[in-house]
C-alpha atoms as a PDB file:
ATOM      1  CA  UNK A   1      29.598 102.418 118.904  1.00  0.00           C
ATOM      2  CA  UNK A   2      32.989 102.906 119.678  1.00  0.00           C
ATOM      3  CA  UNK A   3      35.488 101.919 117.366  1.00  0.00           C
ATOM      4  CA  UNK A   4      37.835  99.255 117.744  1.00  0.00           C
ATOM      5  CA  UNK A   5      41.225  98.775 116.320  1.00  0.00           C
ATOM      6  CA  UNK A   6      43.475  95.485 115.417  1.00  0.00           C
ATOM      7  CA  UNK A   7      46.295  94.400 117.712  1.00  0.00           C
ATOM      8  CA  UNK A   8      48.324  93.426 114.799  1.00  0.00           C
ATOM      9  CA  UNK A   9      48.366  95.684 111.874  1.00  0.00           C
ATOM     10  CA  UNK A  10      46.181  99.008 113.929  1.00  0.00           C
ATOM     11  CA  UNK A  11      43.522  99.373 111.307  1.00  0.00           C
ATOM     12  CA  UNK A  12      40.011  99.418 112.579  1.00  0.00           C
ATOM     13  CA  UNK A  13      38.346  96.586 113.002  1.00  0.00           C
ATOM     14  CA  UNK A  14      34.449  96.044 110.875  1.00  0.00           C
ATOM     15  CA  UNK A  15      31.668  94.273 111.634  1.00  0.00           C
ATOM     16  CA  UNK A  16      31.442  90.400 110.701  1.00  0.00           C
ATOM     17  CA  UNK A  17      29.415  87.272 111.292  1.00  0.00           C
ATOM     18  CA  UNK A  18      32.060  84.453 112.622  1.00  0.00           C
ATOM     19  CA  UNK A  19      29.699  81.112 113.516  1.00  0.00           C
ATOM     20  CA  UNK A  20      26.879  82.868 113.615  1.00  0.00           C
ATOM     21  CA  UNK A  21      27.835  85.180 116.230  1.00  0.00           C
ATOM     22  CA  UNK A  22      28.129  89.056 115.694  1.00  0.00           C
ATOM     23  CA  UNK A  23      31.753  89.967 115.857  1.00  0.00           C
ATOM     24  CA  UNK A  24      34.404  92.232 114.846  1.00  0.00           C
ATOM     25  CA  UNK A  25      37.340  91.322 112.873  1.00  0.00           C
ATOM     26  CA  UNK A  26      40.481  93.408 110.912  1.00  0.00           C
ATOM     27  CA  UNK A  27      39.508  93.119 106.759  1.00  0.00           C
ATOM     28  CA  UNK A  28      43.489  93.162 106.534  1.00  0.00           C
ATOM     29  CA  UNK A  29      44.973  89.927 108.820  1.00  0.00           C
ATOM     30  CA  UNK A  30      41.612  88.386 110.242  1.00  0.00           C
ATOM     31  CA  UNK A  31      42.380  89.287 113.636  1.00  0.00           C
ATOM     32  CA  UNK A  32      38.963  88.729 115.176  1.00  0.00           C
ATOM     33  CA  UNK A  33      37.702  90.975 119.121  1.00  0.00           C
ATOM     34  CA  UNK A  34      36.120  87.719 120.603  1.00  0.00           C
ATOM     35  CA  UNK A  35      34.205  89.170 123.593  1.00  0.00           C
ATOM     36  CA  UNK A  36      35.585  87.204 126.289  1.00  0.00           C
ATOM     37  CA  UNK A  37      33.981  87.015 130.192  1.00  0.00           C
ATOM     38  CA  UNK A  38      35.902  87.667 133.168  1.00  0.00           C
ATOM     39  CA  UNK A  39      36.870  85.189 135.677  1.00  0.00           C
ATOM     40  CA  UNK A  40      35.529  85.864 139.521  1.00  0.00           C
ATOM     41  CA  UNK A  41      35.782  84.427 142.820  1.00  0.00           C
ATOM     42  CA  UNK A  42      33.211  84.451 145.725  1.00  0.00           C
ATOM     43  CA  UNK A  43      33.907  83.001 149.168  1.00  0.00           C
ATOM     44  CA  UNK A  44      31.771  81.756 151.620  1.00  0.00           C
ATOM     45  CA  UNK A  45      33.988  82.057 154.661  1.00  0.00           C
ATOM     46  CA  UNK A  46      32.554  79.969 157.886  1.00  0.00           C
ATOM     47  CA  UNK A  47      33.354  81.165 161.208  1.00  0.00           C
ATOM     48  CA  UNK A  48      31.959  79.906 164.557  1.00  0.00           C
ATOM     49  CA  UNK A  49      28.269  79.070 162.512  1.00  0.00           C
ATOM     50  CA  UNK A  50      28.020  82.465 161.150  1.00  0.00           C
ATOM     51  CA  UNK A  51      29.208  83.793 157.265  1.00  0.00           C
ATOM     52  CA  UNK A  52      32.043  86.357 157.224  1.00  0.00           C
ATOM     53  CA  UNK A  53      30.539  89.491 154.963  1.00  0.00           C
ATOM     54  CA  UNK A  54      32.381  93.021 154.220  1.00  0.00           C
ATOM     55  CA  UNK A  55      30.058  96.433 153.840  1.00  0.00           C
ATOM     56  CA  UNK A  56      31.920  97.594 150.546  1.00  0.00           C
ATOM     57  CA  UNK A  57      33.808 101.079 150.694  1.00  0.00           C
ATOM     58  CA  UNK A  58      33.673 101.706 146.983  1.00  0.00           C
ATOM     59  CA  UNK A  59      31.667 101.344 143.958  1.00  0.00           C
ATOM     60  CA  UNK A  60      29.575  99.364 142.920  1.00  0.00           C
ATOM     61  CA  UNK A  61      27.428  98.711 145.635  1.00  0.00           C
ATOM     62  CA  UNK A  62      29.417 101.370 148.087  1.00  0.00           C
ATOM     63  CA  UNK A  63      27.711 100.633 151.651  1.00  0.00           C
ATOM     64  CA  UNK A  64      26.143  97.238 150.804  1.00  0.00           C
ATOM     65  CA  UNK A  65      27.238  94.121 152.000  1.00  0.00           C
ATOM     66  CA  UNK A  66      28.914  91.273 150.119  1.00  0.00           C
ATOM     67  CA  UNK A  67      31.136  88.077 149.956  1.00  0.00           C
ATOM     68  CA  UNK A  68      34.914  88.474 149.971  1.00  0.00           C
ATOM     69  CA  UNK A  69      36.190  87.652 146.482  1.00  0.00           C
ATOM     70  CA  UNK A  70      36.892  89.463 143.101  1.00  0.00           C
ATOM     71  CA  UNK A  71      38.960  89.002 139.681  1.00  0.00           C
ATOM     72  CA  UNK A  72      41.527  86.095 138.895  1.00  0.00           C
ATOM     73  CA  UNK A  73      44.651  87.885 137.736  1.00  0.00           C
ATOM     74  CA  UNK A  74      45.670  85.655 134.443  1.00  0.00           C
ATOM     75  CA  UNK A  75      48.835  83.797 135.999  1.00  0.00           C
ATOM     76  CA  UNK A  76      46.808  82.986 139.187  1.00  0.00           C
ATOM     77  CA  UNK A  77      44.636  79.532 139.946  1.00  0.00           C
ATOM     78  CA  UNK A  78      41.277  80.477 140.889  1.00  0.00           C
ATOM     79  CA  UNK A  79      41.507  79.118 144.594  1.00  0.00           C
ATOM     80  CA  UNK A  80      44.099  81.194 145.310  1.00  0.00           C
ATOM     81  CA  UNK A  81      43.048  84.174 143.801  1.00  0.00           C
ATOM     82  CA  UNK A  82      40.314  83.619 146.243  1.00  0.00           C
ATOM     83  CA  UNK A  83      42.056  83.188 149.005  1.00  0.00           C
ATOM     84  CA  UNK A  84      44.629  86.541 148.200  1.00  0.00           C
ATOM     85  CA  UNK A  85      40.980  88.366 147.766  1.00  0.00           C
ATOM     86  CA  UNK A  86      39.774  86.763 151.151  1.00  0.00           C
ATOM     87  CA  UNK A  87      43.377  88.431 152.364  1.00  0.00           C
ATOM     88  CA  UNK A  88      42.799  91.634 150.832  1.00  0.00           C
ATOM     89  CA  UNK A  89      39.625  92.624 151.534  1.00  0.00           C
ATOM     90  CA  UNK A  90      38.691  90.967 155.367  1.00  0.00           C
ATOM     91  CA  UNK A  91      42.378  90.786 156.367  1.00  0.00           C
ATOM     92  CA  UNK A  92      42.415  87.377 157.009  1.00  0.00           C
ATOM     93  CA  UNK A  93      43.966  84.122 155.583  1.00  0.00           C
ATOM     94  CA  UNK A  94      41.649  81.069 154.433  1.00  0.00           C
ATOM     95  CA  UNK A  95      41.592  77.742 153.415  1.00  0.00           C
ATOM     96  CA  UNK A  96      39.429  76.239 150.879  1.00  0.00           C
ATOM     97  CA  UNK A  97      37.482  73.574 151.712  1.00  0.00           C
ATOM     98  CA  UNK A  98      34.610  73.299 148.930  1.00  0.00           C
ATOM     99  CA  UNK A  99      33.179  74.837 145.524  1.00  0.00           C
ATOM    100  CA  UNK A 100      29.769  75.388 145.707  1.00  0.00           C
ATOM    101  CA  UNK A 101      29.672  76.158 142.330  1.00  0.00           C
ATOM    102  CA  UNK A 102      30.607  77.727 139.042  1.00  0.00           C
ATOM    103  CA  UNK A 103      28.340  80.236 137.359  1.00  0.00           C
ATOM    104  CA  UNK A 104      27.830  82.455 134.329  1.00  0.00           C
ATOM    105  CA  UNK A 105      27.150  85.975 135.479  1.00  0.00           C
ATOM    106  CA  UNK A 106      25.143  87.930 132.853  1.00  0.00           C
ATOM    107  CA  UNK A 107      26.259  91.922 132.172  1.00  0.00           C
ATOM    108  CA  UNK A 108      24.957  94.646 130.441  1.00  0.00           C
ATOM    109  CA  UNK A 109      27.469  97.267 130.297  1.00  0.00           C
ATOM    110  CA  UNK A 110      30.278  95.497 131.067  1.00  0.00           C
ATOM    111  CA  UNK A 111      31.593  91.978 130.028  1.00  0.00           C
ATOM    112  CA  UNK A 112      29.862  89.022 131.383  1.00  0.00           C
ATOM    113  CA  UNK A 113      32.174  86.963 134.472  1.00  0.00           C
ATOM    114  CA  UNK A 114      32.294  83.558 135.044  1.00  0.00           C
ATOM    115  CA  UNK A 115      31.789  83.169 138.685  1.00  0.00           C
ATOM    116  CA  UNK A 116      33.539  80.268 140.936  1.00  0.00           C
ATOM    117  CA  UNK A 117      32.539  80.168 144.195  1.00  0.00           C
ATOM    118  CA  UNK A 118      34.306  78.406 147.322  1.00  0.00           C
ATOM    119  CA  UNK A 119      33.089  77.500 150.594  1.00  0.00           C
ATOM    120  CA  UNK A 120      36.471  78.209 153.369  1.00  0.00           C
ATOM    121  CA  UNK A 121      37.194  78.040 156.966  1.00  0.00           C
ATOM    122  CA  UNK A 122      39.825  80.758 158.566  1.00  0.00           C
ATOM    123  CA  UNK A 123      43.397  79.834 159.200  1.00  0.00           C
ATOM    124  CA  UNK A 124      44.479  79.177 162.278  1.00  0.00           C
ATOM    125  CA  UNK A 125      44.796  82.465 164.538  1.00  0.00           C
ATOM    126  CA  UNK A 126      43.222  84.197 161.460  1.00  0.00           C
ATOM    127  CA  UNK A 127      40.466  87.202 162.346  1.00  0.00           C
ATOM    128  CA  UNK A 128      38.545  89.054 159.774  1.00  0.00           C
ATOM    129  CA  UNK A 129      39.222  92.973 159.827  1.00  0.00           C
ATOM    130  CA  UNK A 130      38.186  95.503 156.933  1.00  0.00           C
ATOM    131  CA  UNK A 131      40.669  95.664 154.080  1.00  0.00           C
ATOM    132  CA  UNK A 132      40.909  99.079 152.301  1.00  0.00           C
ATOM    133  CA  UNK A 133      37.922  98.296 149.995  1.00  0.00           C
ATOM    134  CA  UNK A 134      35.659  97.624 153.185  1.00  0.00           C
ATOM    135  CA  UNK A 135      34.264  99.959 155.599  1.00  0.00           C
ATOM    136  CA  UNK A 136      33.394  96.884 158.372  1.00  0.00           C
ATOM    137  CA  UNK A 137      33.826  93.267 158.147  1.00  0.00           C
ATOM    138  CA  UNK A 138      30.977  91.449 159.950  1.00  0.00           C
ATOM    139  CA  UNK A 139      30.386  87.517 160.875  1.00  0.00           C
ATOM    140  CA  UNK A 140      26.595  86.954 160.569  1.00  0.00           C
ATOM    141  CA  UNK A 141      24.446  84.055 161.370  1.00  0.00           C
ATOM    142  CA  UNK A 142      23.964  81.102 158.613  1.00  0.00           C
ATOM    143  CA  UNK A 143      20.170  81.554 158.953  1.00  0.00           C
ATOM    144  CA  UNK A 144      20.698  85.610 158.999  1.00  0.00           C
ATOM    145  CA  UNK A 145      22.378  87.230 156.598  1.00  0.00           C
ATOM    146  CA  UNK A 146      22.230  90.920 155.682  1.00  0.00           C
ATOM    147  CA  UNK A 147      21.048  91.547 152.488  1.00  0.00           C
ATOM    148  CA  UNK A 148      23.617  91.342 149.641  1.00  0.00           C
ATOM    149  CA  UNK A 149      25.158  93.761 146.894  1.00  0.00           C
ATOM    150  CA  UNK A 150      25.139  91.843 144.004  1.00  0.00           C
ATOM    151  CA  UNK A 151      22.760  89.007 142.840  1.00  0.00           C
ATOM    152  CA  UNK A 152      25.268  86.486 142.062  1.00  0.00           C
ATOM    153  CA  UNK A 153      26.493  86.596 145.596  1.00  0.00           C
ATOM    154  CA  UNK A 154      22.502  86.007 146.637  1.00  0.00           C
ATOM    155  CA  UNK A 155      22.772  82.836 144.317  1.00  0.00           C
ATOM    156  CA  UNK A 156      25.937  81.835 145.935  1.00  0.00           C
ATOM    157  CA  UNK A 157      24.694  82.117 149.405  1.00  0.00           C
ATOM    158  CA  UNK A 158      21.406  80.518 148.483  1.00  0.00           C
ATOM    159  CA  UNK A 159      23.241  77.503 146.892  1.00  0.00           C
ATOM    160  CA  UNK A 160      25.444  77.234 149.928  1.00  0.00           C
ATOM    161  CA  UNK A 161      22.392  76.951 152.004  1.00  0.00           C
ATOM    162  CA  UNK A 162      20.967  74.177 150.030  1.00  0.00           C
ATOM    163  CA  UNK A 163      24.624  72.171 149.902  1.00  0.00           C
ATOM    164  CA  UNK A 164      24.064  72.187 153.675  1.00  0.00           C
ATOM    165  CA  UNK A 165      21.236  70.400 154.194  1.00  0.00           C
ATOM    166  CA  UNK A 166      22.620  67.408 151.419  1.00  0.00           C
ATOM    167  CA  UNK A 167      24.141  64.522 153.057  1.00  0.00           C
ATOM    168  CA  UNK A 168      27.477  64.670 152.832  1.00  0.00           C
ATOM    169  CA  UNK A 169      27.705  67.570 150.954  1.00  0.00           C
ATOM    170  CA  UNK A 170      30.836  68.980 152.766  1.00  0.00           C
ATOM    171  CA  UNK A 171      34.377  68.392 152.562  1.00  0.00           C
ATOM    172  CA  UNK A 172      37.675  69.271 151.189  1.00  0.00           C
ATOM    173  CA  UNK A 173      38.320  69.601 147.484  1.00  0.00           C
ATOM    174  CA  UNK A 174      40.589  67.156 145.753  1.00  0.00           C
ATOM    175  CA  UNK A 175      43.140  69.412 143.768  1.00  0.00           C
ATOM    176  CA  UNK A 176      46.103  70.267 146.903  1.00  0.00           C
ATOM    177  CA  UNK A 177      46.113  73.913 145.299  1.00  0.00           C
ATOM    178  CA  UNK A 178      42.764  74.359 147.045  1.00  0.00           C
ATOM    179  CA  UNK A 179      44.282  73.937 150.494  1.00  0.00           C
ATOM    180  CA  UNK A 180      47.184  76.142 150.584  1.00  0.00           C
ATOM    181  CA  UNK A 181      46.960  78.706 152.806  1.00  0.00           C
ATOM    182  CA  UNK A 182      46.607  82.217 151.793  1.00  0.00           C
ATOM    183  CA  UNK A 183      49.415  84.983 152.028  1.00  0.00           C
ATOM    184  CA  UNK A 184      49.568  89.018 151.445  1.00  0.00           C
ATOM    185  CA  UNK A 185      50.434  89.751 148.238  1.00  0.00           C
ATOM    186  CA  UNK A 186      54.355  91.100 147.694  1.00  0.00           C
ATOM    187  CA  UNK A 187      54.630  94.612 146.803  1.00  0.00           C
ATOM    188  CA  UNK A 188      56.801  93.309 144.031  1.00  0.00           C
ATOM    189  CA  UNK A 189      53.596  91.673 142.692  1.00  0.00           C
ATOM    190  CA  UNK A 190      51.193  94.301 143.128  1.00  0.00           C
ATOM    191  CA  UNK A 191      48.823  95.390 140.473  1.00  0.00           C
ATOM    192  CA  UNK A 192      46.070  97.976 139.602  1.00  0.00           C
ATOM    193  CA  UNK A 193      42.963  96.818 141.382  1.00  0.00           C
ATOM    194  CA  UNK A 194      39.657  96.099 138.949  1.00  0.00           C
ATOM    195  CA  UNK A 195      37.188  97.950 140.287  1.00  0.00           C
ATOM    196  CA  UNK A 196      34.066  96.378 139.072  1.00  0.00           C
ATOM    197  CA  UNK A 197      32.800  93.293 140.915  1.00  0.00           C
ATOM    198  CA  UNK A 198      30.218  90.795 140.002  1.00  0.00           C
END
């Protein structure tokens, strides 16, 4: 196991059971490493009756197809985190106009994600092209998508699917954050893309 150290004081950190959970802590302050999950996003873009999908240009999953989406940076509201991944990685802005769901996504070597996926429609004048983490960017049919990189985005397509066929099941979300429209980031603002996706 790799050793840990404390944030506060630098000594290492030992083994301890907090609430009955398996955790470690510094024997000098009580600082306690709480194994936190990772926020994600997931977007079901809808274009014309078809789903807008990427075929991924690096790891994991390099050549497989996915959802636009990825990490919430921690001064960022989830919708528009989505909708500056949406802008990053199929070139396009979005609007948000559902969540289809929030999800715990399970990890083995890595730290679990929470996973918040949002239905969206394009912006006005808005076409998808491949951001630098996508080789192509592809609008398939609803009843015909390619197969998927990641199993979470399989459960977000397939509960998509069944928020379809429920009456009334579409329409915008309440909190006005969720229909701003998206923008490119500022270079100002730029950070070190996370690599890992869900």
């Amino acid at each position: 196991m790799v050793p840990h150290y404390c944030v506060n004081c630098g000594g290492e950190l030992v083994k301890r059971v907090i609430e009955g959970r398996d955790v470690e802590a510094c024997p000098q302050d009580g600082f306690v490493l709480w194994h936190d999950p990772k926020v994600t996003t997931a977007v079901v873009v809808e274009v014309e009756g078809g789903i807008v999908f990427g075929r991924r240009a690096i790891e994991p999953g390099y050549g497989l197809w996915c959802l636009p989406g990825g990490f919430v940076n921690d001064d960022e509201e989830p919708a528009l985190a989505a909708a500056r991944e949406c802008m990053e990685e199929i070139c396009a802005g979005v609007e948000m106009t559902g969540l289809i769901g929030v999800y715990h996504i399970s990890k083995r070597d890595a730290p679990s994600m929470i996973g918040i996926a949002y239905q969206a429609r394009l912006v006005d004048g808005s076409a998808p092209s491949p951001g630098a983490e996508m080789l192509e960017v592809r609008v398939f049919p609803v009843d015909s998508p390619p197969p998927l990189a990641f199993p979470s985005h399989q459960r977000v397509l397939a509960e998509f699917l069944r928020s379809r066929a429920k009456p009334g099941a579409e329409g915008p979300l309440s909190a006005a954050a969720m229909a701003r429209r998206a923008s490119p980031p500022s270079r100002e603002r730029a950070r070190p893309r996370r690599r890992h996706k869900p």
